[in-house]
C-alpha atoms as a PDB file:
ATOM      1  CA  UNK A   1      69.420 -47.378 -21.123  1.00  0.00           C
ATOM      2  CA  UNK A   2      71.912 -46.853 -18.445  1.00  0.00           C
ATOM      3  CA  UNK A   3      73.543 -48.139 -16.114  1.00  0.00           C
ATOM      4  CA  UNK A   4      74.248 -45.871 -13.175  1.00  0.00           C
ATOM      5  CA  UNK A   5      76.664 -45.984 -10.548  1.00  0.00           C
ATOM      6  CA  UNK A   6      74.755 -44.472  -8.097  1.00  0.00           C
ATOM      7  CA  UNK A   7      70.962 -43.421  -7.195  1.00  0.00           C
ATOM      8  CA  UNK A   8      70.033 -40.484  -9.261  1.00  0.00           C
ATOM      9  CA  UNK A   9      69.262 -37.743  -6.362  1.00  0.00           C
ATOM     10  CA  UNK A  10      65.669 -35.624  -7.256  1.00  0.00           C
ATOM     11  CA  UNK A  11      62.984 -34.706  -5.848  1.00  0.00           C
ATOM     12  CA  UNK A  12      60.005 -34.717  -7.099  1.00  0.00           C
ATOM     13  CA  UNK A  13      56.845 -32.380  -6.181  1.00  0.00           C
ATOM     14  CA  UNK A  14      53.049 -32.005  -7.481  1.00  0.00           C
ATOM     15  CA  UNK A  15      51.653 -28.210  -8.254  1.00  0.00           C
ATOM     16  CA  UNK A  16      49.465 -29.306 -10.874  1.00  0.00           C
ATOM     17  CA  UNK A  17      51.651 -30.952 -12.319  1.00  0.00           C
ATOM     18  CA  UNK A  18      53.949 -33.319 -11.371  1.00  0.00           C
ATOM     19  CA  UNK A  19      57.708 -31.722 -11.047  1.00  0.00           C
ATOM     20  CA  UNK A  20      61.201 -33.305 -10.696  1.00  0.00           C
ATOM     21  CA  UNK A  21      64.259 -31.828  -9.940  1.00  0.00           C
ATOM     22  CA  UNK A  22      68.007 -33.090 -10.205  1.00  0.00           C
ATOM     23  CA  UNK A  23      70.320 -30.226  -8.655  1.00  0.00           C
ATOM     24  CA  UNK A  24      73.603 -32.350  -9.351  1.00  0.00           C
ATOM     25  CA  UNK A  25      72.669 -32.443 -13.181  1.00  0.00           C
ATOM     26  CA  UNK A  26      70.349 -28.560 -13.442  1.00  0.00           C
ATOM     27  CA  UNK A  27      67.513 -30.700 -14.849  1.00  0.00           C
ATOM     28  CA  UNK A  28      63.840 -29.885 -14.141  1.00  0.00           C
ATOM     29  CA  UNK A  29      61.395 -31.411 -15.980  1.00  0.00           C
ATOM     30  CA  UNK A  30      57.404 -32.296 -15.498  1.00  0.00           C
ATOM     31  CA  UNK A  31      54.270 -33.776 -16.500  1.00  0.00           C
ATOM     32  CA  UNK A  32      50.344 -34.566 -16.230  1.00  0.00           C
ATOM     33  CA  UNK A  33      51.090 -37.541 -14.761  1.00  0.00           C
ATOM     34  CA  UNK A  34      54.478 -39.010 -12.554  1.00  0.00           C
ATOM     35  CA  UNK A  35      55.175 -41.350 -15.872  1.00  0.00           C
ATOM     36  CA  UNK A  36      55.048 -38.218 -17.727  1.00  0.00           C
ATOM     37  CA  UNK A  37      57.248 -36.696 -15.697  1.00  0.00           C
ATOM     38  CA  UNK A  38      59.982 -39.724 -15.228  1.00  0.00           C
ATOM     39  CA  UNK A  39      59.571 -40.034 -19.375  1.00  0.00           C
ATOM     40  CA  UNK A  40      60.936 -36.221 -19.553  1.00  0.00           C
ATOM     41  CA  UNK A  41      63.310 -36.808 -16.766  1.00  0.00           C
ATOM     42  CA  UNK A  42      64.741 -40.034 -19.045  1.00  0.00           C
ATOM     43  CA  UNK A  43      64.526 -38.284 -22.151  1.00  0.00           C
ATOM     44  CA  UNK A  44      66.602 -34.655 -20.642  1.00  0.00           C
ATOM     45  CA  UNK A  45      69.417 -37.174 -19.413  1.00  0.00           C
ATOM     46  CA  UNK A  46      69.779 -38.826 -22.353  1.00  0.00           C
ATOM     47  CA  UNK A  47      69.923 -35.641 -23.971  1.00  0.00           C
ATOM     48  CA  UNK A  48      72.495 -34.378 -21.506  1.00  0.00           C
ATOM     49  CA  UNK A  49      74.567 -37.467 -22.277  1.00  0.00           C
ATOM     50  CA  UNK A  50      74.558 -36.613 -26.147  1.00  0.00           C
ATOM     51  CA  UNK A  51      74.848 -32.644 -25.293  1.00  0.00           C
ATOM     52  CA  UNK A  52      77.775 -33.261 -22.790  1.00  0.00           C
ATOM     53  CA  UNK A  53      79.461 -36.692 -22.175  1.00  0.00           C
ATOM     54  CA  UNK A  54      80.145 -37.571 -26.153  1.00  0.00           C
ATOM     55  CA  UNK A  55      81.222 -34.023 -26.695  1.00  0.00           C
ATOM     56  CA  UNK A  56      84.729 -33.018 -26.814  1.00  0.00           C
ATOM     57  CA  UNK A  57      85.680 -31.114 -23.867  1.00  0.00           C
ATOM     58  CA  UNK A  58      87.522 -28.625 -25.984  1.00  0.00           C
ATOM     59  CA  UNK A  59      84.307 -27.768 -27.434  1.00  0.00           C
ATOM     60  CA  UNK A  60      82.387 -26.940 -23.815  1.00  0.00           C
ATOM     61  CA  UNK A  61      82.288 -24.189 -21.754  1.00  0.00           C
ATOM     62  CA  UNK A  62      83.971 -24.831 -18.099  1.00  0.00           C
ATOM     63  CA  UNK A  63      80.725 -25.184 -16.362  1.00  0.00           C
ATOM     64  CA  UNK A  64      79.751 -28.012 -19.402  1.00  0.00           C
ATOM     65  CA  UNK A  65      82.919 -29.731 -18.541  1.00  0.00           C
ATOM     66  CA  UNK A  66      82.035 -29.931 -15.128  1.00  0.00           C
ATOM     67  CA  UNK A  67      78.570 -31.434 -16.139  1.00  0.00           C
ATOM     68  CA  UNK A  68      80.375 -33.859 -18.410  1.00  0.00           C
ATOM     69  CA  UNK A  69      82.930 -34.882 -15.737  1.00  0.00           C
ATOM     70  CA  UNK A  70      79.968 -35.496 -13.190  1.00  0.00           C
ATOM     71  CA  UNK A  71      78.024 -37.767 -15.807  1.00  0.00           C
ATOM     72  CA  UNK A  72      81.153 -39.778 -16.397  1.00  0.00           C
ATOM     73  CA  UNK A  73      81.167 -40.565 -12.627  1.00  0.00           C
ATOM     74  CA  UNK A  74      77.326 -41.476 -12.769  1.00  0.00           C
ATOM     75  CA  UNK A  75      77.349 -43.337 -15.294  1.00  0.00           C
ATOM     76  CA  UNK A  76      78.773 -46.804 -15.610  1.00  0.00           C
ATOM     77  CA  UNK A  77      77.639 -48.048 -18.480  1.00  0.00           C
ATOM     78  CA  UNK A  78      74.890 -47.675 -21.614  1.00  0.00           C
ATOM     79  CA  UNK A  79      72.765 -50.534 -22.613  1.00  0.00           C
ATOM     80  CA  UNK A  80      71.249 -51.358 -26.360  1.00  0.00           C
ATOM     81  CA  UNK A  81      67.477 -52.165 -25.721  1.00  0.00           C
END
């Protein structure tokens, strides 16, 4: 889990399926139902923290280092659950 340091901005839409969006962090994800939806959205930032935050920045393109920068501003700290 973490522990952000600010609200994550989305927004989230329904066109048969429920759709949310996070411009700051290019993430779109979606699902049958809003739970589905927040589940993806959870699982895609984790996976952005693994993909981009842990990684060194020597290994990551410029725009990934940018990504990587903004996720060390969001996020404050992780928590074992």
């Amino acid at each position: 889990m973490f522990i952000l340091t600010q609200k994550l901005e989305t927004d989230v839409s329904f066109e048969d399926l429920f759709i949310i969006r996070c411009e700051a962090l290019d993430l779109t994800v979606w699902g049958q139902t809003l739970t589905e939806a927040e589940d993806a959205l959870a699982f895609s930032f984790y996976s952005h923290y693994q993909s981009y935050y842990l990684e060194a920045d020597e290994e990551l393109a410029p725009d990934a280092q940018r990504l990587k920068a903004l996720l060390h501003m969001l996020i404050l700290d992780t928590v074992q659950v």
